[in-house]
N, C-alpha and C. Protein backbone atom coordinates (compact mmCIF):
# COMPACT_ATOMS: atom_id res chain seq x y z
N UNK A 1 87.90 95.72 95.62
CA UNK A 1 86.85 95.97 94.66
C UNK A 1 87.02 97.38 94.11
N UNK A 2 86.95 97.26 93.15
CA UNK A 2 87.16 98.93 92.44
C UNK A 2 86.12 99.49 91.82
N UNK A 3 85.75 100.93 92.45
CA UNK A 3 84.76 101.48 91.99
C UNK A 3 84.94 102.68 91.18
N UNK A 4 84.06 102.56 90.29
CA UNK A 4 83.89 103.69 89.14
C UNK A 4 83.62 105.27 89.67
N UNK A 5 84.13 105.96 89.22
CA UNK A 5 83.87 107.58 88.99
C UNK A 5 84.16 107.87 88.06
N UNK A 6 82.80 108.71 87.89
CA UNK A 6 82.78 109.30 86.49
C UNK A 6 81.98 110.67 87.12
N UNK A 7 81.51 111.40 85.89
CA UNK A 7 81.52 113.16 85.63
C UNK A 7 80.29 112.88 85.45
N UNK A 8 79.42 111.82 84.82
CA UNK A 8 78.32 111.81 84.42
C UNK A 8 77.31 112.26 84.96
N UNK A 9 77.35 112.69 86.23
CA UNK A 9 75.96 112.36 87.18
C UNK A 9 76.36 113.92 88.43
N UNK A 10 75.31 114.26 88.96
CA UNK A 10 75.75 116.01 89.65
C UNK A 10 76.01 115.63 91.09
N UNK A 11 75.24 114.08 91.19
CA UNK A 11 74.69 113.50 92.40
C UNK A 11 75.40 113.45 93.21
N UNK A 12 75.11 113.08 94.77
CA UNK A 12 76.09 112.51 95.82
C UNK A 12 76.94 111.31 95.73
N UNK A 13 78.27 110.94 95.43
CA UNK A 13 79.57 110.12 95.01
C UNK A 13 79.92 109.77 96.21
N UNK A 14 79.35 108.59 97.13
CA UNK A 14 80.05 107.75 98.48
C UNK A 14 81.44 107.58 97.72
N UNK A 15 82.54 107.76 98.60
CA UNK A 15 84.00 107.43 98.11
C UNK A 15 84.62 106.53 99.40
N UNK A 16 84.91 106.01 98.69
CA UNK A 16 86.02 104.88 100.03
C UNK A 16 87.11 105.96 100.54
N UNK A 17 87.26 105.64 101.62
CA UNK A 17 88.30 106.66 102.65
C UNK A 17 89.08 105.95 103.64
N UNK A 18 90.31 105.91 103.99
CA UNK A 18 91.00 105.22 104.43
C UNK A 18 91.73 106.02 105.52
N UNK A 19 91.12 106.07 107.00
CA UNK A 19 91.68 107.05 108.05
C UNK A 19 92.95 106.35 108.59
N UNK A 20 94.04 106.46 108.72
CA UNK A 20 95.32 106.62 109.40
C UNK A 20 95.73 107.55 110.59
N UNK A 21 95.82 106.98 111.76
CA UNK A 21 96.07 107.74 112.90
C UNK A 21 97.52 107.32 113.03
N UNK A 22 98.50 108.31 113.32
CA UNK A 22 100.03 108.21 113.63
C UNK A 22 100.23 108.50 114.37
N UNK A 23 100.84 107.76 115.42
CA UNK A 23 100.77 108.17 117.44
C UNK A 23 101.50 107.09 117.71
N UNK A 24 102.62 107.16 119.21
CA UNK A 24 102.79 106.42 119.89
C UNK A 24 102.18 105.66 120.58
N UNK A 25 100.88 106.63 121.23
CA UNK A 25 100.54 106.43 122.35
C UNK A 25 98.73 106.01 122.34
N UNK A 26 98.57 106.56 121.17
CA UNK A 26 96.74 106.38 120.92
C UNK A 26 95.94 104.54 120.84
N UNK A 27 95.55 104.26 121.17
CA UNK A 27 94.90 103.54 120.66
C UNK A 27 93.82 103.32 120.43
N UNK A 28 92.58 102.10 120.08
CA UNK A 28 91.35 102.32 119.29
C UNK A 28 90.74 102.98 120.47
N UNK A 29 90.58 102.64 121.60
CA UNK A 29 89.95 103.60 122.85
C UNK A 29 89.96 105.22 122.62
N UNK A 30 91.33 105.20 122.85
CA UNK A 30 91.23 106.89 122.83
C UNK A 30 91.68 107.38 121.90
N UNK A 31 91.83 107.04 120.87
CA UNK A 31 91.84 107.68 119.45
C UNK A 31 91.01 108.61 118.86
N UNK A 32 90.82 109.71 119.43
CA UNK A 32 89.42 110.65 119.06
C UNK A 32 89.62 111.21 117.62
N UNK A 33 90.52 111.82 117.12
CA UNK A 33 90.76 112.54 116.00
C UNK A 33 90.58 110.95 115.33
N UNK A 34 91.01 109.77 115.15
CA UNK A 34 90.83 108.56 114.21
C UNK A 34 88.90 108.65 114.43
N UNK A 35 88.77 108.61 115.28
CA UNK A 35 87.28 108.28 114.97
C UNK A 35 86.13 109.52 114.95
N UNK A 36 87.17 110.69 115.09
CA UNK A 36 86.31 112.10 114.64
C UNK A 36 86.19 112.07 113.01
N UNK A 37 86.99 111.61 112.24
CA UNK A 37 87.52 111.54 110.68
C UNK A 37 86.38 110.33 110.66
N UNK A 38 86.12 109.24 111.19
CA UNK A 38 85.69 108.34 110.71
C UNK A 38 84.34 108.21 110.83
N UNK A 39 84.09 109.02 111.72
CA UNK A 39 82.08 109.04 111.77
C UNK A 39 81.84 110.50 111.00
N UNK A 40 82.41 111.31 110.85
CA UNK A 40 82.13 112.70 109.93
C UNK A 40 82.07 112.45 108.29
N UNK A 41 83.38 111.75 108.26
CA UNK A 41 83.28 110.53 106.78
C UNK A 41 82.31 109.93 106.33
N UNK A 42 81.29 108.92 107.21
CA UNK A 42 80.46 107.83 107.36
C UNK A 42 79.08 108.68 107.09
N UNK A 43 79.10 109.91 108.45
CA UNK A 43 78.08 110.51 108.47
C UNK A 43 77.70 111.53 106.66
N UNK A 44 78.81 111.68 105.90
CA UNK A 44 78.58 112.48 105.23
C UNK A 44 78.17 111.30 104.12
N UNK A 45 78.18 110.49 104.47
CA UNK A 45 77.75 109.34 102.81
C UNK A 45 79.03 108.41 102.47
N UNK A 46 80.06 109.11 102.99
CA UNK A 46 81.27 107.55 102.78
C UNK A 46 81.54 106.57 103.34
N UNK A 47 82.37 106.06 102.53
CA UNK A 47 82.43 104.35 103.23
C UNK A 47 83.87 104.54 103.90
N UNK A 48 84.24 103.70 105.06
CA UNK A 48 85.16 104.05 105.76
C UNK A 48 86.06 102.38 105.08
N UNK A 49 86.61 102.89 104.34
CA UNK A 49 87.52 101.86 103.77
C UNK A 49 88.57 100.63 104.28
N UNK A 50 88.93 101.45 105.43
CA UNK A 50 90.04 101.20 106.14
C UNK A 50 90.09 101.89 107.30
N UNK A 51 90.65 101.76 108.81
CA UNK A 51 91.00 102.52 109.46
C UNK A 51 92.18 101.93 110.09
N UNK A 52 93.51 102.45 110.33
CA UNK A 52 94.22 101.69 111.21
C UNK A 52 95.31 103.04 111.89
N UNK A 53 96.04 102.03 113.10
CA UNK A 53 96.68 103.64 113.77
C UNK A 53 98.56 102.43 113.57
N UNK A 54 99.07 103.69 113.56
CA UNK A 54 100.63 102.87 113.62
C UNK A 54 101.61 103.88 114.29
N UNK A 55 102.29 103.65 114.79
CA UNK A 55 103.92 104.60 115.37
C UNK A 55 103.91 105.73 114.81
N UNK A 56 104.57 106.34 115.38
CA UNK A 56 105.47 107.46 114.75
C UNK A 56 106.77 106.77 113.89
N UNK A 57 106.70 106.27 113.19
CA UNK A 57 107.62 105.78 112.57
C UNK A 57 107.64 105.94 110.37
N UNK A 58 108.29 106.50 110.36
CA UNK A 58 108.42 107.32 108.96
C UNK A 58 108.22 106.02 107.76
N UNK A 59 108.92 104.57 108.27
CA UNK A 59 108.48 103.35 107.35
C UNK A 59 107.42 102.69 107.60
N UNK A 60 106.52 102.91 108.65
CA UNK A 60 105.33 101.86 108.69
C UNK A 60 104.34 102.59 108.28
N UNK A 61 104.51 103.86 108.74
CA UNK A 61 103.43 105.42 107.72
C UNK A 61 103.65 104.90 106.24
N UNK A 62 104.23 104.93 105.87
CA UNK A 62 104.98 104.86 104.26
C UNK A 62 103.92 103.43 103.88
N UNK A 63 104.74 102.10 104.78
CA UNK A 63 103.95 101.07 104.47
C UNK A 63 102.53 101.45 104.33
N UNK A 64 101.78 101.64 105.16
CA UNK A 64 100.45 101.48 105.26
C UNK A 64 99.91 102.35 104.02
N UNK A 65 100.36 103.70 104.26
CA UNK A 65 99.64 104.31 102.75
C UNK A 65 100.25 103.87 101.57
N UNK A 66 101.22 103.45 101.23
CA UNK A 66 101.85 102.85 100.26
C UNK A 66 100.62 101.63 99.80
N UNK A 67 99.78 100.90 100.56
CA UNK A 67 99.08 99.69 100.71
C UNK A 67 97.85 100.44 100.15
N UNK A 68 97.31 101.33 100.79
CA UNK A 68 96.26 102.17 100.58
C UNK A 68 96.07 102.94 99.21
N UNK A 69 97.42 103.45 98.78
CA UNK A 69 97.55 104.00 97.32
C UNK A 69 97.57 103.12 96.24
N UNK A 70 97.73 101.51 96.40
CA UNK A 70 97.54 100.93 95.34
C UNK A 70 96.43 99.70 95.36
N UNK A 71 95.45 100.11 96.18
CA UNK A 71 94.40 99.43 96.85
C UNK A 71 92.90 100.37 95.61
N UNK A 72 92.58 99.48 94.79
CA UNK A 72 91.24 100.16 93.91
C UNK A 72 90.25 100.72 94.28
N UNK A 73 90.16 99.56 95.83
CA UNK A 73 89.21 100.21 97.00
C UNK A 73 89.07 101.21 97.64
N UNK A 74 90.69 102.28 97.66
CA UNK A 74 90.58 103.22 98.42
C UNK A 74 90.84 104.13 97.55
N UNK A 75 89.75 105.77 97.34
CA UNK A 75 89.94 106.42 96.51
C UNK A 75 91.06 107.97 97.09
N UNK A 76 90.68 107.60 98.52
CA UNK A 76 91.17 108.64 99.66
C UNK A 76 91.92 108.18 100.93
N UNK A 77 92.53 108.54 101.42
CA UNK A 77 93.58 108.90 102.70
C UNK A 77 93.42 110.03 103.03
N UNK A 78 93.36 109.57 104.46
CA UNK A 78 93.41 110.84 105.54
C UNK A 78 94.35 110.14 106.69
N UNK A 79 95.04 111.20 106.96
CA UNK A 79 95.88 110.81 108.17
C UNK A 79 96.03 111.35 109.35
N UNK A 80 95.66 111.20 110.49
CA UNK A 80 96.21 112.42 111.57
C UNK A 80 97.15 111.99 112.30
N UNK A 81 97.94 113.28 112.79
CA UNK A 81 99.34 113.28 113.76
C UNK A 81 100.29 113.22 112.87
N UNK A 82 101.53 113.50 113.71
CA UNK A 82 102.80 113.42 113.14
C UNK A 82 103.56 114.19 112.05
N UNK A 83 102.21 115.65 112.07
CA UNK A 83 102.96 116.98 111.31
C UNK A 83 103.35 117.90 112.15
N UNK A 84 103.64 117.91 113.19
CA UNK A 84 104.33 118.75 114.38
C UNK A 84 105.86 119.26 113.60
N UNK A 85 106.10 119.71 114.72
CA UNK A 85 107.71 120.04 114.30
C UNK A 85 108.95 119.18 115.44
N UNK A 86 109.08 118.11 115.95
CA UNK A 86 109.11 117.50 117.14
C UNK A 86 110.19 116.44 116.28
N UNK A 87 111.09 115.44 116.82
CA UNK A 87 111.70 114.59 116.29
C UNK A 87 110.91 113.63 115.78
N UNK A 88 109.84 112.94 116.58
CA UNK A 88 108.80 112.12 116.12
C UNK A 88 107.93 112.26 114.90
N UNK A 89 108.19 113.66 114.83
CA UNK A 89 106.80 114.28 113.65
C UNK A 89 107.48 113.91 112.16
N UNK A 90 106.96 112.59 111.95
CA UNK A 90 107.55 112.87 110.55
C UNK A 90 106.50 112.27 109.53
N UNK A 91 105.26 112.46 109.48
CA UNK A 91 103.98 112.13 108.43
C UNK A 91 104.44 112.57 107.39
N UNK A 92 104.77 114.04 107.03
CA UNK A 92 105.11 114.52 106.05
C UNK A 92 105.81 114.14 105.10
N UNK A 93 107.18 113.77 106.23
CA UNK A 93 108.32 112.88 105.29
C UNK A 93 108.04 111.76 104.76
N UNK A 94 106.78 110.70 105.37
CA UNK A 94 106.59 109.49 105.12
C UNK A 94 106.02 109.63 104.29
N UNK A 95 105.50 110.37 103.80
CA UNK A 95 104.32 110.93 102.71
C UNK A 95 104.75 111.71 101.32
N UNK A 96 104.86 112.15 101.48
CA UNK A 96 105.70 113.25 100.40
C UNK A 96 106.54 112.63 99.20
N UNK A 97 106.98 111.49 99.38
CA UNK A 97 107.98 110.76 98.41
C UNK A 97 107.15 109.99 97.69
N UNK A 98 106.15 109.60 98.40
CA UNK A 98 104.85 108.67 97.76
C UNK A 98 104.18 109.58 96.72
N UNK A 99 103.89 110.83 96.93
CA UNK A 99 103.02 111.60 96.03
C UNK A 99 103.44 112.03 94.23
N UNK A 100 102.60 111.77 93.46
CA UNK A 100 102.90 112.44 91.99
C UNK A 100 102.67 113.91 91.75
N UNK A 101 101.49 114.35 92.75
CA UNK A 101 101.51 115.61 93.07
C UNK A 101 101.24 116.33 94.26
N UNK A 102 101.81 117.42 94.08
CA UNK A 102 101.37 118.03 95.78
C UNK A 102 99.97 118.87 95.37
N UNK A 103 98.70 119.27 96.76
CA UNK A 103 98.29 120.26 96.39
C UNK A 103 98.32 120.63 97.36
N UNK A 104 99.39 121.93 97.37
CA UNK A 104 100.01 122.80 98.17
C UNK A 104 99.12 124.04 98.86
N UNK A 105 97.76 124.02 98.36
CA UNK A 105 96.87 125.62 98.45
C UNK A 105 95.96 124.43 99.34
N UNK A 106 96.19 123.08 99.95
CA UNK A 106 95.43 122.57 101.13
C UNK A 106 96.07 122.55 102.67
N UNK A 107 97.12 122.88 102.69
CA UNK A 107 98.09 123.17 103.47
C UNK A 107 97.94 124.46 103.74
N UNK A 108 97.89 125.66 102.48
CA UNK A 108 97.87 127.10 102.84
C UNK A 108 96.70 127.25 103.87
N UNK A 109 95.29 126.50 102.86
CA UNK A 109 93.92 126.55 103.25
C UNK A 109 94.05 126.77 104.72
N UNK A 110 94.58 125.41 105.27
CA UNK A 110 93.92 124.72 106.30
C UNK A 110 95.18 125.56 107.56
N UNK A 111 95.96 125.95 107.51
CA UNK A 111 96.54 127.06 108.69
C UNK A 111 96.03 128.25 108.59
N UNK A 112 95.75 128.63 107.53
CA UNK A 112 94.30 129.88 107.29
C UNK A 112 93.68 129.77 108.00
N UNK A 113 92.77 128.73 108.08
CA UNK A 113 91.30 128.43 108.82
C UNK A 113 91.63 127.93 110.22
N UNK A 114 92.80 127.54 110.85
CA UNK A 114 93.79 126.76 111.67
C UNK A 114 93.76 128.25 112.82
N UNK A 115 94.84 129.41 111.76
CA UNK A 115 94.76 130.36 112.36
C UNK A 115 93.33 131.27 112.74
N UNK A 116 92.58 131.02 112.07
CA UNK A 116 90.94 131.96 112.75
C UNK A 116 90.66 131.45 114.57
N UNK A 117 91.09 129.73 114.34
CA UNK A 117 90.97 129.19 115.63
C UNK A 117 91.89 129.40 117.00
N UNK A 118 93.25 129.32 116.25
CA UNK A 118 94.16 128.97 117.44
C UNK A 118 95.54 130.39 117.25
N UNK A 119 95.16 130.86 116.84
CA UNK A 119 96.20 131.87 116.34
C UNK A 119 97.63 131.79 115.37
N UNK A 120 98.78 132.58 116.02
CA UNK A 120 100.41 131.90 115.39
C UNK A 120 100.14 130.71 115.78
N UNK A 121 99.72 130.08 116.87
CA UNK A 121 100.31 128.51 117.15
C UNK A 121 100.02 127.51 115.35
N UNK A 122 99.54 127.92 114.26
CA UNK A 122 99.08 127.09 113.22
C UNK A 122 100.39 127.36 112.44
N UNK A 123 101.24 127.73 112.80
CA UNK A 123 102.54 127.92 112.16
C UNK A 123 103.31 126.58 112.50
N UNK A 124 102.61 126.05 113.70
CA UNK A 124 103.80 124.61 113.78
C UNK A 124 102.98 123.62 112.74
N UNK A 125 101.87 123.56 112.25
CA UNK A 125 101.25 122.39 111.27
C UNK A 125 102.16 122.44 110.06
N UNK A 126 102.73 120.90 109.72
CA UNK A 126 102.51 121.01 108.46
C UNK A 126 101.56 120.23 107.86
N UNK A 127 100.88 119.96 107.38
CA UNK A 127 99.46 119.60 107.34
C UNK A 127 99.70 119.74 105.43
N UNK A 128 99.37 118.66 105.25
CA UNK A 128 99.68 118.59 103.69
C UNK A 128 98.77 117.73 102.47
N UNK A 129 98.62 117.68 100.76
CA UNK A 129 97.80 117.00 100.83
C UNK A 129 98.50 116.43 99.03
N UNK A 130 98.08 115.55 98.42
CA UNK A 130 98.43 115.50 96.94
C UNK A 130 97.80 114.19 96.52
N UNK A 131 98.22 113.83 95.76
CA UNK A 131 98.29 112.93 94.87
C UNK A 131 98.58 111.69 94.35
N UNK A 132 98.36 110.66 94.57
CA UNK A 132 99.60 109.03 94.63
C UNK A 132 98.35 108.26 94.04
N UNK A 133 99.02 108.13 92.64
CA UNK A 133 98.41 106.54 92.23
C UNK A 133 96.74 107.03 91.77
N UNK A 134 96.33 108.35 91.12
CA UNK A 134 95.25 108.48 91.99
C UNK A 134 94.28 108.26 92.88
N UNK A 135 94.59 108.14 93.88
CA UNK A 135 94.56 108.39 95.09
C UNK A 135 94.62 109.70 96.01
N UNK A 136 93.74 110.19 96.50
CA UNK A 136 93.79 111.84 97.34
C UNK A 136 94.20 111.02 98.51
N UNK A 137 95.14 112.10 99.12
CA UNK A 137 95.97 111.90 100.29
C UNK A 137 95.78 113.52 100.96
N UNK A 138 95.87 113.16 102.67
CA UNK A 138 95.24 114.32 103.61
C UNK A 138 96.07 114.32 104.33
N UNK A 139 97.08 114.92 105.30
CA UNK A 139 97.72 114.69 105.88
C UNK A 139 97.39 115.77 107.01
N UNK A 140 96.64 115.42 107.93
CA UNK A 140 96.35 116.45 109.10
C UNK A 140 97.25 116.37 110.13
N UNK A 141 97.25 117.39 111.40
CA UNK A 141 97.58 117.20 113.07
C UNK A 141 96.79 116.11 113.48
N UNK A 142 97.62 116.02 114.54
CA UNK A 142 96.71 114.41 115.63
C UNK A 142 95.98 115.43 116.22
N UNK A 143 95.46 116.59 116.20
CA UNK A 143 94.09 116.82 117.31
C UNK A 143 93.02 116.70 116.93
N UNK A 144 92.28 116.36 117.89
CA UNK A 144 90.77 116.64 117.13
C UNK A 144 90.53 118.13 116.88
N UNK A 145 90.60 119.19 117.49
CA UNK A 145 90.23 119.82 116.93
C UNK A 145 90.95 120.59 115.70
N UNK A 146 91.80 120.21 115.36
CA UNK A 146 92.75 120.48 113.44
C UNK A 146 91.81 119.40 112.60
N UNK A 147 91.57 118.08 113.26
CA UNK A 147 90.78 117.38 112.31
C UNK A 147 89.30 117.71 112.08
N UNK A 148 88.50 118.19 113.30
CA UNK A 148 87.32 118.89 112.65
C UNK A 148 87.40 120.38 112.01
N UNK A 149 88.55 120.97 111.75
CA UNK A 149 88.71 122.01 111.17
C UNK A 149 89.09 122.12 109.52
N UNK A 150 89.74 120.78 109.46
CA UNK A 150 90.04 120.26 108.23
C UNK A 150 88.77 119.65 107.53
N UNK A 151 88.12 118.88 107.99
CA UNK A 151 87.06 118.47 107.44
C UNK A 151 85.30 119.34 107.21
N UNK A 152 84.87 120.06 108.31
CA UNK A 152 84.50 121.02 108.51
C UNK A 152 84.55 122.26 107.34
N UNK A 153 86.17 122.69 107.12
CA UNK A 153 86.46 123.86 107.02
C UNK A 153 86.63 123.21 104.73
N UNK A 154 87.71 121.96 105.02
CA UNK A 154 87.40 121.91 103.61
C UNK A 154 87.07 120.34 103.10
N UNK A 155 87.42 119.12 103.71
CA UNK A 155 87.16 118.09 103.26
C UNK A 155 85.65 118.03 102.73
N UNK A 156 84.54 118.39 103.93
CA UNK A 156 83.35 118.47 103.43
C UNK A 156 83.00 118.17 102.42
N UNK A 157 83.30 119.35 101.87
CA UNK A 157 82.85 119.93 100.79
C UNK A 157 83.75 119.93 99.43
N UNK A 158 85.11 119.52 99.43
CA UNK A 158 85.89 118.84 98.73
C UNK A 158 85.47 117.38 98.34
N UNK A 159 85.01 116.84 99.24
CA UNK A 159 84.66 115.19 98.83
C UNK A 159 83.52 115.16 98.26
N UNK A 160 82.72 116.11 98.23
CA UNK A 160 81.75 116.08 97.34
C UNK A 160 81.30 116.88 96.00
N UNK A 161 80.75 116.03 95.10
CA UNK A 161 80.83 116.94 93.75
C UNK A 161 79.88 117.65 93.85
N UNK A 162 78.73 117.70 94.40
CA UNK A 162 77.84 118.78 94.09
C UNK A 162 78.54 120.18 94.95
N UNK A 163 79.78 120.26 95.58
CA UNK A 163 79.85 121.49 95.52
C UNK A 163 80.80 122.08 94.65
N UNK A 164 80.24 123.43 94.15
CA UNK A 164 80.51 123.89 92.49
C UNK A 164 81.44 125.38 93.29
N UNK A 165 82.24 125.87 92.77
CA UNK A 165 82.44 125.21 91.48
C UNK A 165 83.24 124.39 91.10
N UNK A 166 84.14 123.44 91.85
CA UNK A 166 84.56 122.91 91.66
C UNK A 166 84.53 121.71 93.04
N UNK A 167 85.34 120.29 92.41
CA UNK A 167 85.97 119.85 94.31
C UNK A 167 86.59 118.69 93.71
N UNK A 168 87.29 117.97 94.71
CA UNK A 168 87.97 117.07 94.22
C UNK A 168 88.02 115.93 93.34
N UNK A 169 86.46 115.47 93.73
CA UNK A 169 85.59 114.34 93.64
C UNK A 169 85.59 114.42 91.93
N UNK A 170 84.96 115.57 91.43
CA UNK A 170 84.68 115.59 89.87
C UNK A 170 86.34 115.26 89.04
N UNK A 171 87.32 115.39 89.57
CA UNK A 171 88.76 115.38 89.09
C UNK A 171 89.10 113.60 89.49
N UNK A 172 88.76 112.93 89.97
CA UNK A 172 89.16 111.42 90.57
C UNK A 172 89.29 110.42 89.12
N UNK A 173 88.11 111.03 88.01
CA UNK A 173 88.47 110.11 87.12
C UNK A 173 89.62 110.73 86.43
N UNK A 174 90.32 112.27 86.33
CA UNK A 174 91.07 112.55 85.16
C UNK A 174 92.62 112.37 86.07
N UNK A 175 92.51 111.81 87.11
CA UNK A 175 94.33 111.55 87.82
C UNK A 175 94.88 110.92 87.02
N UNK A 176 94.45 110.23 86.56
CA UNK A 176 95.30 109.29 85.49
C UNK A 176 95.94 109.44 84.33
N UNK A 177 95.30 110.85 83.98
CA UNK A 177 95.63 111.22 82.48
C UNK A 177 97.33 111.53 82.31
């Protein structure tokens, strides 16, 4: 089902969101960062579109958001795990080829705010975010606490238009242009 955004209105914009957990080892039990993203989402006014967890594996990442980016239903992706620096870690790569654009100052953001918490260690994130199909794409760490730092620190308030002066939400109808 595909829903409208438009500029018209200052109001609160529920957006479909589509959480992706990337792990060997997680599942719906102990999946905390999948279901820290998914009740902070819910709790803030969105609809949880989708949630699913898959491998560390660079083609089934690909599949699933590939599914998600041309889905009307989903206006957003979020993903956690698999931006380490590790052989397994490859979100980034699975991701990155999919995108029309990067936005590269969500990555700066979020090891900024990464580092207030945890120090140098925010030098191993790559933590990334852009553009596909319009479609917003998030690409966090598998911890919970990078994922309440990300959301917290900028999703918040990115997913919603009433915060000025700008955020993502008011830009969803002009991806297309």
């Amino acid at each position: 089902m595909s829903q409208q955004i438009s500029n018209d209105e200052d109001g609160f914009l529920p957006l479909p969101i589509a959480v992706l957990t990337v792990s060997d080892t997680r599942t719906q039990a102990d999946d905390k960062s999948g279901e820290l993203l998914a009740s902070r989402l819910q709790e803030a006014g969105h609809r949880l579109a989708d949630r699913q967890i898959v491998p560390d594996d660079i083609y089934r990442v690909r599949e699933v958001v590939s599914r998600w980016i041309v889905d009307e239903g989903v206006k957003v992706v979020i993903s956690t795990g698999g931006t380490g620096i590790t052989g397994r870690d490859t979100t980034p790569e699975a991701v990155l080829p999919l995108l029309d654009m990067r936005v590269d100052g969500f990555g700066e953001l979020f090891r900024q705010l990464s580092f207030d918490e945890i120090g140098s260690s925010s030098i191993q994130s790559r933590a990334v975010a852009g553009v596909a199909n319009a479609t917003l794409l998030f690409v966090l760490p598998g911890s919970s606490g990078a994922c309440r730092t990300a959301w917290e620190g900028i999703l918040v308030k990115q997913l919603d238009r009433r915060h000025k002066p700008c955020n993502f939400v008011s830009l969803i109808p002009r991806l297309r242009e």
